[in-house]
PDB file of N, CA and C in Angstrom:
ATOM      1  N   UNK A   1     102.308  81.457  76.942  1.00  0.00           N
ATOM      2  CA  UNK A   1     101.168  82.237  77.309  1.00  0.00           C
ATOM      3  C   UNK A   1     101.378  82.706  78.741  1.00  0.00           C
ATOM      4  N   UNK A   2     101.081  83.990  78.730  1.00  0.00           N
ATOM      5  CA  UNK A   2     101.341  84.163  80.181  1.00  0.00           C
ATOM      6  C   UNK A   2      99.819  85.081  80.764  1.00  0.00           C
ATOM      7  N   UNK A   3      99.274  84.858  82.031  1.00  0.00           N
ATOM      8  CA  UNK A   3      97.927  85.318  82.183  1.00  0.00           C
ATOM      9  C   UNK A   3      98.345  86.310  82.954  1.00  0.00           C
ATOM     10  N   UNK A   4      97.492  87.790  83.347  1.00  0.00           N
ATOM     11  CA  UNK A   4      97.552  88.917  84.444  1.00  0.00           C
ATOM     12  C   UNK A   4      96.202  89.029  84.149  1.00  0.00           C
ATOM     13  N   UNK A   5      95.885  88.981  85.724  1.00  0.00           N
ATOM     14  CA  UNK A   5      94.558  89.672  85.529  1.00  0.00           C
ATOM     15  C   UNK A   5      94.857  90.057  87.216  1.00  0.00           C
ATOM     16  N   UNK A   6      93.932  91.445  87.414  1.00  0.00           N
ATOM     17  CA  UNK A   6      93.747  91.973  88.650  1.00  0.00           C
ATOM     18  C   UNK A   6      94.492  92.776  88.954  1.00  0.00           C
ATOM     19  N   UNK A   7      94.676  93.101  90.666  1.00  0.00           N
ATOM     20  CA  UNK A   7      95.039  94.160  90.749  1.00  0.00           C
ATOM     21  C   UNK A   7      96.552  93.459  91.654  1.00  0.00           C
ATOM     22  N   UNK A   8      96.751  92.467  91.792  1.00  0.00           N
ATOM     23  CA  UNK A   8      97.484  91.459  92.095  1.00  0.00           C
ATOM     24  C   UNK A   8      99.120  91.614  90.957  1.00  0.00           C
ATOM     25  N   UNK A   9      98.406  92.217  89.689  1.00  0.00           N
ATOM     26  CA  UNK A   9      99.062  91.394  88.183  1.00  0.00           C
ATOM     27  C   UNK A   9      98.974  92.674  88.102  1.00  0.00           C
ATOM     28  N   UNK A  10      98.482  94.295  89.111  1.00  0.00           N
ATOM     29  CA  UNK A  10      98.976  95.312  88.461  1.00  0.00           C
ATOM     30  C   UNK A  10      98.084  96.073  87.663  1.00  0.00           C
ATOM     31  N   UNK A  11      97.296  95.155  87.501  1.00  0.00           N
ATOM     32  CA  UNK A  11      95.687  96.200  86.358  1.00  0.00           C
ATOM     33  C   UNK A  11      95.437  97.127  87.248  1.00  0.00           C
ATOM     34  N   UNK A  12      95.390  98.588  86.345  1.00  0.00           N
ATOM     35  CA  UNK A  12      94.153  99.205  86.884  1.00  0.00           C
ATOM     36  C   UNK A  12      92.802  99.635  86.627  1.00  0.00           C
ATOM     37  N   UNK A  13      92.509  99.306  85.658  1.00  0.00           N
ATOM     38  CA  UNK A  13      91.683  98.401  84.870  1.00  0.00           C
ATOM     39  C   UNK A  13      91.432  96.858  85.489  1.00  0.00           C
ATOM     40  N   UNK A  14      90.383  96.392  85.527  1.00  0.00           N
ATOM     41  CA  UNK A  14      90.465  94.973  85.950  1.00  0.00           C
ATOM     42  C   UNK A  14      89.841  94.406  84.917  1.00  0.00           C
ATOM     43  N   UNK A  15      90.284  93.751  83.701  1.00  0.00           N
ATOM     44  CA  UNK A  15      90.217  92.800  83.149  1.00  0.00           C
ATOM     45  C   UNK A  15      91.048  91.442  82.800  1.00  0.00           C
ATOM     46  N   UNK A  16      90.577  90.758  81.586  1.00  0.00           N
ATOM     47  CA  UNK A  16      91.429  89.608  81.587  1.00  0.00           C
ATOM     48  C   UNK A  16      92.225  89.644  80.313  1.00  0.00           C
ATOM     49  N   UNK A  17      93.583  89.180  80.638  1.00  0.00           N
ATOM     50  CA  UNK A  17      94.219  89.550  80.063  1.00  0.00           C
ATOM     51  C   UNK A  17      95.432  88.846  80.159  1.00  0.00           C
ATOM     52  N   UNK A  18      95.731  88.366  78.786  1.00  0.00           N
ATOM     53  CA  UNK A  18      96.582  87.458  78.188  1.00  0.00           C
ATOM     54  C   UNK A  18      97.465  88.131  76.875  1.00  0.00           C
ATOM     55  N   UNK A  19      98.995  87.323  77.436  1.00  0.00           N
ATOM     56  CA  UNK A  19     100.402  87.965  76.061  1.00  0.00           C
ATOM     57  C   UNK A  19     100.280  86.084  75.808  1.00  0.00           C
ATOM     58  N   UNK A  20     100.608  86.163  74.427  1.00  0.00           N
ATOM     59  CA  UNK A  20     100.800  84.761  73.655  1.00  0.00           C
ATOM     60  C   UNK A  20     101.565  85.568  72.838  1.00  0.00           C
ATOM     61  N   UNK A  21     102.994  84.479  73.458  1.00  0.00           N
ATOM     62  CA  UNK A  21     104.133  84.728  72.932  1.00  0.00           C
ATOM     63  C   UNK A  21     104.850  83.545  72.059  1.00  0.00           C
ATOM     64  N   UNK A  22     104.983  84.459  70.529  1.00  0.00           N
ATOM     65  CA  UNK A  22     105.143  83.148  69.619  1.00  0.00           C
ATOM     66  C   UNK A  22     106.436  83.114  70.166  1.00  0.00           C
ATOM     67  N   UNK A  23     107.424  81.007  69.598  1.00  0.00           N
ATOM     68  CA  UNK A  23     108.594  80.960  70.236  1.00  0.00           C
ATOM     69  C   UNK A  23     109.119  80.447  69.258  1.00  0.00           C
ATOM     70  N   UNK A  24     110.391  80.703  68.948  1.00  0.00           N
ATOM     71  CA  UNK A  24     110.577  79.355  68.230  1.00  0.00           C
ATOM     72  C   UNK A  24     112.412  78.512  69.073  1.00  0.00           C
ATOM     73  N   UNK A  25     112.644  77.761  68.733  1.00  0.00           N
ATOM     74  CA  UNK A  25     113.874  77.072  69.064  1.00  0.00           C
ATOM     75  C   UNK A  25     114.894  78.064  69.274  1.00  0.00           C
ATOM     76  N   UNK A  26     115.895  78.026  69.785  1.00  0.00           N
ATOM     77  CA  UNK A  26     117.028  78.722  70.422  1.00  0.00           C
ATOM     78  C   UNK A  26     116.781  80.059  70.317  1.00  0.00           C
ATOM     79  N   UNK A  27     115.445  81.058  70.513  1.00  0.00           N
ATOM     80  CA  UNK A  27     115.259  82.056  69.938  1.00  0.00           C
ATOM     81  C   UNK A  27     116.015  83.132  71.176  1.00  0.00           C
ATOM     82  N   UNK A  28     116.501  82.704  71.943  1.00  0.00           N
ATOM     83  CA  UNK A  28     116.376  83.717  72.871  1.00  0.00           C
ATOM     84  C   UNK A  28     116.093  83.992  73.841  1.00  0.00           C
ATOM     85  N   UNK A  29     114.899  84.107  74.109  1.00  0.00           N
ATOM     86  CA  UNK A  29     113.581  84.927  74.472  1.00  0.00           C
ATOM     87  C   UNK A  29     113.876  84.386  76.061  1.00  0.00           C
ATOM     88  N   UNK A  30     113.722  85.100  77.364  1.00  0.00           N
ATOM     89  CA  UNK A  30     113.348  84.692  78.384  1.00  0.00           C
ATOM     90  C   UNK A  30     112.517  85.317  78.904  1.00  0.00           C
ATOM     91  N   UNK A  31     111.453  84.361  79.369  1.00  0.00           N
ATOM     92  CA  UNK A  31     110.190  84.919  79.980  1.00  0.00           C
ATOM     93  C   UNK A  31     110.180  85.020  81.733  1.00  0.00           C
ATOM     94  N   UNK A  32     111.242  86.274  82.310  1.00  0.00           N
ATOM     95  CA  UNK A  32     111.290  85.499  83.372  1.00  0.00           C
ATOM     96  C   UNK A  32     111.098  86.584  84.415  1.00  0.00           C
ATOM     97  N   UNK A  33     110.340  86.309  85.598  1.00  0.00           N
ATOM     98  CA  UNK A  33     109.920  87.629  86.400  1.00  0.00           C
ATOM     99  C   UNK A  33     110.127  87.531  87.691  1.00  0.00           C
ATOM    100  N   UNK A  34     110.504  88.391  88.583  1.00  0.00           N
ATOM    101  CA  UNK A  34     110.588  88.378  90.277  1.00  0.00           C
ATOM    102  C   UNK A  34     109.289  88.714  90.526  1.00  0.00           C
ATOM    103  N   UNK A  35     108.676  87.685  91.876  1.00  0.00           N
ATOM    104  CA  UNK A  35     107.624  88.212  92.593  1.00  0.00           C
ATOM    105  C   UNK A  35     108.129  87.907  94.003  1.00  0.00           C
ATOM    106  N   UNK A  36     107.728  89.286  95.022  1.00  0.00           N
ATOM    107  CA  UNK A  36     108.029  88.337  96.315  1.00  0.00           C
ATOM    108  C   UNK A  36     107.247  87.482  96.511  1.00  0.00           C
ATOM    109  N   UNK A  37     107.794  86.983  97.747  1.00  0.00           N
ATOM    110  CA  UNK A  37     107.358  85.896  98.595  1.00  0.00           C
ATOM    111  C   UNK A  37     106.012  86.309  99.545  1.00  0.00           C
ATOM    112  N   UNK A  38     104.964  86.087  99.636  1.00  0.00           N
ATOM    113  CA  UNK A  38     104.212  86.143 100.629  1.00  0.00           C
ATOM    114  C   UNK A  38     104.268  85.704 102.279  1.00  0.00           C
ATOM    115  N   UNK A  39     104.173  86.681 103.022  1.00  0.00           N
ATOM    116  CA  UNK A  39     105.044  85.789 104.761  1.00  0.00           C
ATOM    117  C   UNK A  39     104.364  84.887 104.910  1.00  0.00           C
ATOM    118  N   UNK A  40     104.234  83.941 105.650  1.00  0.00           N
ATOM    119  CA  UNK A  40     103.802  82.160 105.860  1.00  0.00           C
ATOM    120  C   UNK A  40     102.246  83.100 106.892  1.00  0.00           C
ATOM    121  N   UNK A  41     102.131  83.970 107.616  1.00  0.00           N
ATOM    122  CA  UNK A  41     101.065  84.091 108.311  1.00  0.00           C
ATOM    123  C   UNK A  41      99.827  84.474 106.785  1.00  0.00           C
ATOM    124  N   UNK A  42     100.326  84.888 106.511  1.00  0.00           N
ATOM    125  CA  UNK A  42      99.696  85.344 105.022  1.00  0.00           C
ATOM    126  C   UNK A  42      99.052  84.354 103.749  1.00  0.00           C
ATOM    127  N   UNK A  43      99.974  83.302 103.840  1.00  0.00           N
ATOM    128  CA  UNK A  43     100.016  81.905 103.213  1.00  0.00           C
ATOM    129  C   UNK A  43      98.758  81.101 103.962  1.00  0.00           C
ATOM    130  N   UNK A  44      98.856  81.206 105.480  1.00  0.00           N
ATOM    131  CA  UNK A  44      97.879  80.662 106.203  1.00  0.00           C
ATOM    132  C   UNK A  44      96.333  81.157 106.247  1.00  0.00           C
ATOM    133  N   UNK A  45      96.537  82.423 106.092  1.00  0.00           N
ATOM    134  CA  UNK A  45      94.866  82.752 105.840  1.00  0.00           C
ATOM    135  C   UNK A  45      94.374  82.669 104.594  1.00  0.00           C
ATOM    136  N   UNK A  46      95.455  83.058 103.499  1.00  0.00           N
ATOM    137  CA  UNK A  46      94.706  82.178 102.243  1.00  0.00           C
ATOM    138  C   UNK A  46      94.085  80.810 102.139  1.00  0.00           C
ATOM    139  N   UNK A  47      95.141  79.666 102.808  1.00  0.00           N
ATOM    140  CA  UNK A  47      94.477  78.365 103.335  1.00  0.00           C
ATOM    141  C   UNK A  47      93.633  78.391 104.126  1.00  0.00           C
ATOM    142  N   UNK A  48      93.213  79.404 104.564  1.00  0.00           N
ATOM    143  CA  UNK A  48      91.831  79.192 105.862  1.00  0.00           C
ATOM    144  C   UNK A  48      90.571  79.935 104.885  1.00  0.00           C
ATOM    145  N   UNK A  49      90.703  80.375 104.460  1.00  0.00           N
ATOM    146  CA  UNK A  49      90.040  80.961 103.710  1.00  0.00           C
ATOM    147  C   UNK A  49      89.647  79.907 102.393  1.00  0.00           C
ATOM    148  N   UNK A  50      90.176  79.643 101.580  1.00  0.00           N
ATOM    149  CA  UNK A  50      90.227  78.639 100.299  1.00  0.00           C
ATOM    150  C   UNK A  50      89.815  77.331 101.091  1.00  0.00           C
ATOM    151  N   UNK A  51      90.067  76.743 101.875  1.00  0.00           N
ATOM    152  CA  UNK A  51      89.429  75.724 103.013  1.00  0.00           C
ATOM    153  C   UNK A  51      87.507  75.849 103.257  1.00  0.00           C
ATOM    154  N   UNK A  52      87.686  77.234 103.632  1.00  0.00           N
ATOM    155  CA  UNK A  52      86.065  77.316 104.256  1.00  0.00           C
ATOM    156  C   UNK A  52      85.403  77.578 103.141  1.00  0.00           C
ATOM    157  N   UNK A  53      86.184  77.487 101.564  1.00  0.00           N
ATOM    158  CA  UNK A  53      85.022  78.169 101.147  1.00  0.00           C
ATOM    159  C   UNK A  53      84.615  79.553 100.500  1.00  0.00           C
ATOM    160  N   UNK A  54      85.491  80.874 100.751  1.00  0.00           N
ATOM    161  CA  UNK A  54      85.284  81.845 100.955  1.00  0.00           C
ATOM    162  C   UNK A  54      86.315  82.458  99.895  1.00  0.00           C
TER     163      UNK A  54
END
């Protein structure tokens, strides 16, 4: 299962929104994606933020 929602995940549309991906044994399949990295000053106001509350 993999979740996107927002504008974060690319919607432009903002809803919620889920792929459920059947699997089975050696099938293949890789579910696999690049995201950057967020810079550490960036990292820090999310923690100041998620901290207070907000």
């Amino acid at each position: 299962m993999k979740h996107n929602t927002g504008e974060s995940a690319g919607q432009d549309v903002f809803h919620y929104h889920v792929h459920v991906v059947p699997r089975w044994r050696r099938d293949g399949l890789r579910l696999t994606w690049s995201s950057p990295l967020a810079p550490a000053h960036e990292l820090e106001q999310v923690l100041e933020r998620v901290a207070a509350g907000r």
